[in-house]
Protein backbone atom coordinates (compact mmCIF):
# COMPACT_ATOMS: atom_id res chain seq x y z
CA UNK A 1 0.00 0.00 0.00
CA UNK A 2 1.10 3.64 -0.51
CA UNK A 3 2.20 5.63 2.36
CA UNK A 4 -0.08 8.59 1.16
CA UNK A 5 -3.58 8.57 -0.04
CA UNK A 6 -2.68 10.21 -3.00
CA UNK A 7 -0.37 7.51 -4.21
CA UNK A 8 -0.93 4.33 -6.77
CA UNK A 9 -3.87 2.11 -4.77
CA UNK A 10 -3.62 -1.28 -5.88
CA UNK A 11 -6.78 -2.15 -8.04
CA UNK A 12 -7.15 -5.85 -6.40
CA UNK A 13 -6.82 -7.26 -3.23
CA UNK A 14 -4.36 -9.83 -4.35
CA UNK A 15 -1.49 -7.14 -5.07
CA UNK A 16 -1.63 -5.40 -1.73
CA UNK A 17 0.22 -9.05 0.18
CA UNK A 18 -2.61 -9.05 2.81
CA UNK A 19 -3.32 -12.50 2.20
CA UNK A 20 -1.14 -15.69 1.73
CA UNK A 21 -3.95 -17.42 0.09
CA UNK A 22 -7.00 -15.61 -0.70
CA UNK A 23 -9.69 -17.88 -0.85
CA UNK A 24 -9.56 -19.50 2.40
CA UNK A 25 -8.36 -15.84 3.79
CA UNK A 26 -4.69 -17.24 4.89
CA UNK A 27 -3.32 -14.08 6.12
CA UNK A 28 0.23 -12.89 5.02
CA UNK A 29 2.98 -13.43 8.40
CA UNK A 30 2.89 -9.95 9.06
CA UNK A 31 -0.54 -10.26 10.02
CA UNK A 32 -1.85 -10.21 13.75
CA UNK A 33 -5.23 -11.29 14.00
CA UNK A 34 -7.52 -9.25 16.09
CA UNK A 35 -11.18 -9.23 17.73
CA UNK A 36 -13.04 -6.86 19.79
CA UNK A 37 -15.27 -7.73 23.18
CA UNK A 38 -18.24 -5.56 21.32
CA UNK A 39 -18.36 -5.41 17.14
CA UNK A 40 -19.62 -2.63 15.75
CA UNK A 41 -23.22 -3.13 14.34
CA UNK A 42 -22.82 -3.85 10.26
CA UNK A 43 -26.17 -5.28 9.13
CA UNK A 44 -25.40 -8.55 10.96
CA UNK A 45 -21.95 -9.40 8.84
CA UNK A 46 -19.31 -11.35 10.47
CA UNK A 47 -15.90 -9.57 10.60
CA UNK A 48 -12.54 -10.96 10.71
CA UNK A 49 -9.62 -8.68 11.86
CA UNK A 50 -5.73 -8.85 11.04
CA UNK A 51 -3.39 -5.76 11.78
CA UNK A 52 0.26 -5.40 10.52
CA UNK A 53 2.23 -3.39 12.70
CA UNK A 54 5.83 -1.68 10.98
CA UNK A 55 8.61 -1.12 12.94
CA UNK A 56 7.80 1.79 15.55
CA UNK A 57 5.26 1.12 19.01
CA UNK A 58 1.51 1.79 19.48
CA UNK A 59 0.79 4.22 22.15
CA UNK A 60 -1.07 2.44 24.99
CA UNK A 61 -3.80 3.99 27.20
CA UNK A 62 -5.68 2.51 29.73
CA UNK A 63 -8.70 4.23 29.14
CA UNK A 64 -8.43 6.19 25.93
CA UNK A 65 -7.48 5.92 22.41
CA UNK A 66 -4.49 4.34 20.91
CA UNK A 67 -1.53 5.70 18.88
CA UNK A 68 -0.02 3.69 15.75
CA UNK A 69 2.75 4.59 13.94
CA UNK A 70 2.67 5.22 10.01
CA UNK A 71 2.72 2.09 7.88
CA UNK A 72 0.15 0.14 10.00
CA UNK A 73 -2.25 -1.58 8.33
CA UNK A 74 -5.70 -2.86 9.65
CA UNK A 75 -7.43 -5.37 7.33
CA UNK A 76 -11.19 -6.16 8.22
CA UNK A 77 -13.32 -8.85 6.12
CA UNK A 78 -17.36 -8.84 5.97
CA UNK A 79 -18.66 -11.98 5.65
CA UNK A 80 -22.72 -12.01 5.85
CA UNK A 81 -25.25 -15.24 6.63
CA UNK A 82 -27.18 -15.55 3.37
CA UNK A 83 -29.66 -18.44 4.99
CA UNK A 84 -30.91 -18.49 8.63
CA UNK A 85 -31.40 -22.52 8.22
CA UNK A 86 -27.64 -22.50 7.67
CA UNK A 87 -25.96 -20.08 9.88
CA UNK A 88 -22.57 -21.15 8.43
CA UNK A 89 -23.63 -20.67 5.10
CA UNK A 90 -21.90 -17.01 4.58
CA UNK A 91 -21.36 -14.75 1.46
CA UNK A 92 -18.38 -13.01 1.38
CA UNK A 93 -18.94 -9.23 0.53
CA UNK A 94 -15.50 -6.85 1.34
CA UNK A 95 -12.61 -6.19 3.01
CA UNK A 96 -11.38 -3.10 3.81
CA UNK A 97 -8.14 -2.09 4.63
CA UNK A 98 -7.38 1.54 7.02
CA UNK A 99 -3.61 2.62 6.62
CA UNK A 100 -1.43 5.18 8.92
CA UNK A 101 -0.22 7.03 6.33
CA UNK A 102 3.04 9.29 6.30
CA UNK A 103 1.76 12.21 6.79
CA UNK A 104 0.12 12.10 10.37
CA UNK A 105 -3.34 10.94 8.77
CA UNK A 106 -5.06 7.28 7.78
CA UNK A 107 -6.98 6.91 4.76
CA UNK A 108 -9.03 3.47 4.01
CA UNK A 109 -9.95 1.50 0.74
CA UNK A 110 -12.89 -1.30 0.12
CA UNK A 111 -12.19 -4.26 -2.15
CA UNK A 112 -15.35 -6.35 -3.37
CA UNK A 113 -15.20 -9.45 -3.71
CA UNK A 114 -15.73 -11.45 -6.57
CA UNK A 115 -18.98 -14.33 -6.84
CA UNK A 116 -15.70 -17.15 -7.07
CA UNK A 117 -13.41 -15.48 -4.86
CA UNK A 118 -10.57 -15.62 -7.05
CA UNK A 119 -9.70 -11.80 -6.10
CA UNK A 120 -11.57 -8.67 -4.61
CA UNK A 121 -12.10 -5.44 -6.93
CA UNK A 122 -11.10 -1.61 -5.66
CA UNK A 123 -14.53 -0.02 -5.25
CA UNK A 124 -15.05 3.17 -7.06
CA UNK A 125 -14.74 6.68 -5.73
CA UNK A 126 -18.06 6.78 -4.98
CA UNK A 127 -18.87 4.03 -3.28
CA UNK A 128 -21.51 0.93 -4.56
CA UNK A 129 -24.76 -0.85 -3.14
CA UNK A 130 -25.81 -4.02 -3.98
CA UNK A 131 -28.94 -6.01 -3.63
CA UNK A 132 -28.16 -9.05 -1.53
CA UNK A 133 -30.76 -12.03 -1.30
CA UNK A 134 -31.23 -13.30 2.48
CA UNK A 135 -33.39 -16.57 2.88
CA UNK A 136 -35.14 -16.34 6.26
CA UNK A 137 -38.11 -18.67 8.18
CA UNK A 138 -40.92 -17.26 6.10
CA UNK A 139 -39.06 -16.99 2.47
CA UNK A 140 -36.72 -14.97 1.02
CA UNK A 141 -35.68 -10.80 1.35
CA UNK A 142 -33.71 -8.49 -0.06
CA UNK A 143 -30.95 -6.71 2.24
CA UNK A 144 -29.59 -4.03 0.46
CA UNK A 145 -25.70 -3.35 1.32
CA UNK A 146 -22.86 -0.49 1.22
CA UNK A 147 -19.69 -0.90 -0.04
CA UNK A 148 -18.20 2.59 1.65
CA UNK A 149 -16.19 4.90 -0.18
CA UNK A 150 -12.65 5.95 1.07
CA UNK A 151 -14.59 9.49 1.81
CA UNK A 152 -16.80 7.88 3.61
CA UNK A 153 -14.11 5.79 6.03
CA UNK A 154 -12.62 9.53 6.88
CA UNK A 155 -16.07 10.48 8.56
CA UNK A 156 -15.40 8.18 11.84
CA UNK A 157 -11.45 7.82 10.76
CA UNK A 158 -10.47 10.65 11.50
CA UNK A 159 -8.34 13.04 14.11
CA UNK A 160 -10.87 12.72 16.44
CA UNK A 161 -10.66 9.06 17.21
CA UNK A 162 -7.08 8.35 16.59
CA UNK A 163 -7.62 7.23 13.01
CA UNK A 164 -8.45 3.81 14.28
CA UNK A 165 -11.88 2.81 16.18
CA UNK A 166 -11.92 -0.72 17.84
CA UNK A 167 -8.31 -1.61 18.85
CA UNK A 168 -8.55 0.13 22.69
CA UNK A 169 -8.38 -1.22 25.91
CA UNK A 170 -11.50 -1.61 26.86
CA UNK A 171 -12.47 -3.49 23.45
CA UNK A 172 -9.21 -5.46 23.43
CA UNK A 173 -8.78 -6.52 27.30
CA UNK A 174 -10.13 -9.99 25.72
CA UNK A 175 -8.68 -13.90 24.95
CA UNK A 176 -8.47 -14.73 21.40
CA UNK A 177 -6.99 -17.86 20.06
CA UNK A 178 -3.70 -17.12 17.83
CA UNK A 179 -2.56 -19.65 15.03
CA UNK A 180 -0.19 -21.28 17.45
CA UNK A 181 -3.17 -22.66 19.14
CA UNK A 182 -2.97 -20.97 22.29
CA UNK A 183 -5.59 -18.79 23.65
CA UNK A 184 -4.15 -15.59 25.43
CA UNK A 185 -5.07 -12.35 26.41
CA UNK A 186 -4.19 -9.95 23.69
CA UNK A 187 -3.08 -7.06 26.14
CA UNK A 188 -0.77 -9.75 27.33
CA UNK A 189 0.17 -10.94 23.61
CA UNK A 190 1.03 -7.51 22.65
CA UNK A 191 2.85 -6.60 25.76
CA UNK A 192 4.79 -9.89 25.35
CA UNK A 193 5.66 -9.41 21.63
CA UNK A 194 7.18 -5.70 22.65
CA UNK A 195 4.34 -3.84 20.58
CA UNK A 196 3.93 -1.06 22.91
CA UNK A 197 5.84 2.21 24.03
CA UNK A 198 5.87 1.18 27.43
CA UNK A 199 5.37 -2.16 28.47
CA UNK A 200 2.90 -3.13 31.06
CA UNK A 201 2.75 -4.67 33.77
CA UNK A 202 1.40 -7.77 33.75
CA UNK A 203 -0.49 -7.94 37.09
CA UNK A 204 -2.52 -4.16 35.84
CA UNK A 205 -3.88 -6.37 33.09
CA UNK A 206 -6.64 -7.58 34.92
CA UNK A 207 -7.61 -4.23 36.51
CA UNK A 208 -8.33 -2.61 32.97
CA UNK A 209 -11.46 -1.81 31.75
CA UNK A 210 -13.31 -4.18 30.04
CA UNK A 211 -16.60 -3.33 27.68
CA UNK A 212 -19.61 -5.89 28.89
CA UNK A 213 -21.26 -7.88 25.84
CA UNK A 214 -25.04 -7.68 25.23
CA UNK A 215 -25.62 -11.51 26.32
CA UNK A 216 -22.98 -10.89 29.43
CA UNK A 217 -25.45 -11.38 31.74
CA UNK A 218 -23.11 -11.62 34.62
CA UNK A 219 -22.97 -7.72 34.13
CA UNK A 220 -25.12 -4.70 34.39
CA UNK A 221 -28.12 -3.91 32.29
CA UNK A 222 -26.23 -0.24 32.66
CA UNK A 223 -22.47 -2.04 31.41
CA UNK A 224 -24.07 -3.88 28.62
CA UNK A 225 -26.10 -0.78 27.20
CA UNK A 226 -23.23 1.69 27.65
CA UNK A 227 -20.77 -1.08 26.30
CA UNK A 228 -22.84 -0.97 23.28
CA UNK A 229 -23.51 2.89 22.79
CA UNK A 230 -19.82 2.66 22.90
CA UNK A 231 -18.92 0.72 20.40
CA UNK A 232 -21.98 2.04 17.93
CA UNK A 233 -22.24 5.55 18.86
CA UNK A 234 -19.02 7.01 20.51
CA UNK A 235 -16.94 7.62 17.23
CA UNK A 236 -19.24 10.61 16.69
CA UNK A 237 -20.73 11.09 20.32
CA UNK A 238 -17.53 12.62 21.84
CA UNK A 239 -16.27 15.93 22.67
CA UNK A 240 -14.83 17.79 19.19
CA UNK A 241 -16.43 15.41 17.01
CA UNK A 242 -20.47 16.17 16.68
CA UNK A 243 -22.45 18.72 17.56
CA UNK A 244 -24.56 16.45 19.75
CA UNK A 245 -24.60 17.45 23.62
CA UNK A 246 -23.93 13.55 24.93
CA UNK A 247 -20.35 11.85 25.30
CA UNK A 248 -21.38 8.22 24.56
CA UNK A 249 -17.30 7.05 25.40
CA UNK A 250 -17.60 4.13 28.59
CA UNK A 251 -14.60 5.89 29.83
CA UNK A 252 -16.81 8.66 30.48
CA UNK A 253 -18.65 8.51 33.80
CA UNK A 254 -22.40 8.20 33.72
CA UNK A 255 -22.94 11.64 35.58
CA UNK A 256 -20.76 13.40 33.13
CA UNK A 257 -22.15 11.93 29.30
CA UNK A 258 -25.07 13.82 29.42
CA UNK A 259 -27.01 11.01 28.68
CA UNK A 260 -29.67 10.39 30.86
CA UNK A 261 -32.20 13.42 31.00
CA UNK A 262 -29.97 15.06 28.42
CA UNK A 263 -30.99 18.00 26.17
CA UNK A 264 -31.29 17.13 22.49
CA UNK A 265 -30.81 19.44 19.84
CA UNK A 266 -33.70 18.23 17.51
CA UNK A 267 -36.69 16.85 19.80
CA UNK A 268 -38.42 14.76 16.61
CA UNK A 269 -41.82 16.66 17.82
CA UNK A 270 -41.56 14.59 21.25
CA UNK A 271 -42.84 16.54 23.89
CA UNK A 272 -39.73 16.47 26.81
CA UNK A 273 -37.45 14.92 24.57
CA UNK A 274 -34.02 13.91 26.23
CA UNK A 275 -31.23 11.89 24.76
CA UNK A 276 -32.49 9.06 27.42
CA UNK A 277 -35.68 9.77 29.24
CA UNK A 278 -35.69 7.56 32.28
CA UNK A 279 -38.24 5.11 32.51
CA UNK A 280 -39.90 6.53 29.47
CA UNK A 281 -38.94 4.94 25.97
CA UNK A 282 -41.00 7.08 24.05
CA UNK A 283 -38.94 10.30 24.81
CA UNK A 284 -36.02 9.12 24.83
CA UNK A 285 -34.35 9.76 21.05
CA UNK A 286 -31.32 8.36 21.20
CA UNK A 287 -33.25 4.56 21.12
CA UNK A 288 -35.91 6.20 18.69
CA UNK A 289 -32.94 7.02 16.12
CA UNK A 290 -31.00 3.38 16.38
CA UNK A 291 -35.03 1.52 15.90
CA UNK A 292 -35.43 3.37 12.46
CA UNK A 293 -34.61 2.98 8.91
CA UNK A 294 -35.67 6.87 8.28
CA UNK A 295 -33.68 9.90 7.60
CA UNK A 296 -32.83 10.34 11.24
CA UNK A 297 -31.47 6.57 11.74
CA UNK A 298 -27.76 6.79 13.78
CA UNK A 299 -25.47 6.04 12.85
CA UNK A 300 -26.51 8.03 9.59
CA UNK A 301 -23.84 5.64 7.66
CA UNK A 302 -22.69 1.93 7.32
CA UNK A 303 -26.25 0.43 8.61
CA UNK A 304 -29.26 -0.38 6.25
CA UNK A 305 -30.17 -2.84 9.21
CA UNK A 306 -31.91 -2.42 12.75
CA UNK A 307 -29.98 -4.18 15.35
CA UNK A 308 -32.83 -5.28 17.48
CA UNK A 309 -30.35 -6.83 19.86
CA UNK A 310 -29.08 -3.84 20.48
CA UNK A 311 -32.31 -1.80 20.79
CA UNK A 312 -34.19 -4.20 22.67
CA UNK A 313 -31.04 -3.77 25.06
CA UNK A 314 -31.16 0.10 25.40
CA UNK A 315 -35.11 -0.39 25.73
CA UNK A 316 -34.54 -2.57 28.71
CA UNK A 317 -32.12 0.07 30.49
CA UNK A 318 -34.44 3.08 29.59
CA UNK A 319 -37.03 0.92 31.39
CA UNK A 320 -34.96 -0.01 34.37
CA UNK A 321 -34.25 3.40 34.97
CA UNK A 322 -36.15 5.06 38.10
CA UNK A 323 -39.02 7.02 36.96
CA UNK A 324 -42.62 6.54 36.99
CA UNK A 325 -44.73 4.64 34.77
CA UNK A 326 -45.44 5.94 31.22
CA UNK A 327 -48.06 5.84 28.90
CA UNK A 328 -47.64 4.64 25.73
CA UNK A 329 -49.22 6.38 22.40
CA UNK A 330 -52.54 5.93 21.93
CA UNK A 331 -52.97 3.33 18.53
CA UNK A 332 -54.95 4.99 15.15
CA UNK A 333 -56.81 3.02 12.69
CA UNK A 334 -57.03 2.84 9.95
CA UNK A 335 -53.41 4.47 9.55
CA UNK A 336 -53.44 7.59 7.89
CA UNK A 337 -54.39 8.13 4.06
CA UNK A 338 -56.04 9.48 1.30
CA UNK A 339 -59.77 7.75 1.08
CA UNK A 340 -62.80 8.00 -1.17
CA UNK A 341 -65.19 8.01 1.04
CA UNK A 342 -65.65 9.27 4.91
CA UNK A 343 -63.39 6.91 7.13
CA UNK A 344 -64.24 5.68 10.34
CA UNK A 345 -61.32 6.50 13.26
CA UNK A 346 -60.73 3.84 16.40
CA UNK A 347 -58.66 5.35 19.03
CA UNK A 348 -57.30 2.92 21.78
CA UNK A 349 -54.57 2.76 24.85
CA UNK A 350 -52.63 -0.75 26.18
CA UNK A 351 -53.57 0.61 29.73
CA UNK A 352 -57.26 -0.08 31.27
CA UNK A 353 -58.62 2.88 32.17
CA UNK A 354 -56.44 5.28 30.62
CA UNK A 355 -58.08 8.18 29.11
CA UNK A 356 -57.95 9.09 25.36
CA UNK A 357 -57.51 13.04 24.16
CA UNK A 358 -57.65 14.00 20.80
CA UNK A 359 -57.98 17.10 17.98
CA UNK A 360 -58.69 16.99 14.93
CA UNK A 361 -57.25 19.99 13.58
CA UNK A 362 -53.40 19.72 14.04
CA UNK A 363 -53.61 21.32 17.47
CA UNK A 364 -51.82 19.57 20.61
CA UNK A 365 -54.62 17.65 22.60
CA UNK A 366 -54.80 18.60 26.22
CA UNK A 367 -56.82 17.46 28.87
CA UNK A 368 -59.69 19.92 28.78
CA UNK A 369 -59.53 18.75 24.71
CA UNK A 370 -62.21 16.13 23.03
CA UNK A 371 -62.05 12.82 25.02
CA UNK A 372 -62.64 9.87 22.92
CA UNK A 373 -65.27 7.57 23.65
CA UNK A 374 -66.33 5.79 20.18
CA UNK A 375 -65.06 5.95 16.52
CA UNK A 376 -64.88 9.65 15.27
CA UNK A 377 -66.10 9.58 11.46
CA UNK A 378 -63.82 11.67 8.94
CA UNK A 379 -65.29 13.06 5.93
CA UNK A 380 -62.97 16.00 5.15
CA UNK A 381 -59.15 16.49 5.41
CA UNK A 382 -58.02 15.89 9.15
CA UNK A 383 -54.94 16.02 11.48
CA UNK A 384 -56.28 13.23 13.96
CA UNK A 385 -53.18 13.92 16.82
CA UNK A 386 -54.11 11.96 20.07
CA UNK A 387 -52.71 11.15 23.87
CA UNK A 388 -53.88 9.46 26.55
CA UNK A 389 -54.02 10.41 30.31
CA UNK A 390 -54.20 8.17 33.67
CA UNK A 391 -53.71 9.11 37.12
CA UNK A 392 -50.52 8.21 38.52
CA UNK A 393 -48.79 7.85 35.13
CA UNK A 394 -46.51 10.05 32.93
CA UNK A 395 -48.48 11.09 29.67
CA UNK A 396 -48.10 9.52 26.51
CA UNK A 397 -46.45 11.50 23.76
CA UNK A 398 -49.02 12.40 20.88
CA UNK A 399 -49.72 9.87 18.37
CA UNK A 400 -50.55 11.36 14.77
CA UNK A 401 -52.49 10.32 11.31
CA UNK A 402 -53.55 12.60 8.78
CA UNK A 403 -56.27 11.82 6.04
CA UNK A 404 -57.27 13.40 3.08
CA UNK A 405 -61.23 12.35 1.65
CA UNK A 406 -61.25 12.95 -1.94
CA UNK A 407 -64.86 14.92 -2.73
């Protein structure tokens, strides 16, 4: 590889001497494999990580990023289950390559891989999609995937993070098994193979932070779902890097991230918005952003796919939290439309005895507003905006449907 973005990028995979043997992924000697105690989410691919290191020392932290030295070369390989009756049935998509260059910075390249993995093809300027087909329980689906651009690895590579994301303390305080066959700690493995500044002593190893997997159940709801805002979010969700208010970095204390009961900058019409409203998933954006596809899904780039693992995990937290109970938003049918004829409205609430608000002008419903206690029939153009009210519980947030009857 050149030692500046700007020189001659080999146009296949086989000519940059990553690999040994491409097809079963044998990786050149230089290589160190890798792994991570919490991936980053990628549509549900399977990654396998190698890093060649030159001659020069990473800088070690305990807690915060670490340094590499120009020339070093991290090498990451997609792999993504095309058949959920096969779970080792995988298709092999990309691998991408990030590399310290000369001048201070890192720039990364994506090579596709080829249908008979006889080489992997430099992937243009601008980037590529592809429709891939997925065979689930009820059929088949299309899962449509992103082959990024090298423009696009410089949005979360970058000066902010230390050009490199994963390979930290907290992520690498893990046992992997090595092609010698032995399983070791890779803090250890490093420190043994003289790859840091300053080597470490051995007994601190234990004593380092460690990020808590999802399905760790031996630790905190609170480890697990900061573990993974982490790994997913913290890239952009740190001081200097977004204009977001939160710090979503695990070495940041709770108290200090501004995360629960912080302000938002754009409230997505939620009344009380915070980044994480305790005890109340409804206002709390940052799990309404990561359980979208829409325009306001985060992270904005490299996911086409919900993690439901992940939300389902941040939903349990949020609900954990101290708070009291919350209502959710009242349920609209028919969903919202245009019709040819008047349309008759059902309004209804999970909770017995809640109480069911509503407008049908656009206007915010109140408690002093209409309160629902049949269908409401539609035979103009409507804004039908509802919430529902109990004693003893926090409001819902407003539910909305707007329909249009053509004359």
């Amino acid at each position: 590889m050149p030692d500046r973005a700007s020189g001659n990028i080999p146009p296949v995979l086989s000519r940059t001497g990553v690999f040994a043997e491409l097809g079963q992924l044998e990786p050149a000697k230089t290589l160190l494999p890798y792994d991570l105690v919490v991936a980053f989410w990628s549509d549900g691919a399977l990654k396998t990580r190698f890093v060649a290191l030159p001659e020069g020392k990473v800088g070690f932290s305990s807690s915060g990023d670490w340094t590499f030295p120009p020339g070093t070369v991290f090498v990451k390989t997609f792999e993504l289950p095309t058949d959920a009756a096969q779970p080792r049935l995988r298709r092999r998509l990309e691998t991408r390559l990030l590399v310290f260059d000369r001048a201070g910075g890192v720039y990364g390249v994506t090579y596709k891989w080829r249908s008979d993995l006889s080489d992997a093809d430099l992937v243009p300027a601008e980037g590529l999609h592809e429709d891939i087909t997925i065979r689930d329980a009820t059929g088949t689906h299309v899962q449509s995937w992103y082959y990024p651009s090298r423009k696009d690895c410089l949005e979360c590579h970058n000066s902010h993070t230390s050009g490199a994301l994963g390979p930290k303390t907290r992520q690498m305080n893990r046992d992997v098994r090595y092609p010698d066959g032995a399983s070791e700690n890779q803090l250890r493995r490093w420190n043994r193979l003289g790859l840091f500044e300053a080597s470490l002593n051995e007994p601190d190893i234990a004593s380092f932070p460690t990020l808590a997997r999802s399905d760790d159940t031996t630790r905190s709801l609170e480890d697990r779902a900061r573990s993974w805002l982490d790994a997913n979010c913290a890239n952009c969700h740190r001081p200097g890097a977004t204009v977001a208010n939160f710090d979503a970095r695990y070495e940041t204390p709770l108290s200090e991230q501004q995360l629960i009961d912080g302000p938002v900058l754009i409230d997505q019409n939620v009344d009380r918005a915070r980044v994480i409203s305790p005890h109340d998933p409804w206002r709390s954006v940052a799990l309404m952003r990561i359980d979208t596809n829409d325009e306001i899904r985060m992270p904005p780039l490299a996911r086409n796919i919900i993690d439901t693992r992940g939300v389902n995990l941040m939903r349990q937290w949020i609900e954990s939290l101290p708070g009291r109970d919350v209502l959710s938003p009242p349920s609209i049918s028919p969903s919202g439309g245009t019709f040819e004829h008047p349309v008759s409205v059902t309004l209804a609430s999970d909770e017995p005895g809640a109480e069911i608000r509503y407008t049908l002008d656009g206007s915010v419903p109140g408690p002093k507003d209409a309160r629902y206690d049949g269908p409401i029939r539609i035979d103009g153009p409507a804004v039908v905006r509802a919430r529902a009210y109990k004693e003893g519980f926090t409001r819902s947030i407003i539910a909305q449907q707007v329909y249009l009857i053509r004359p």
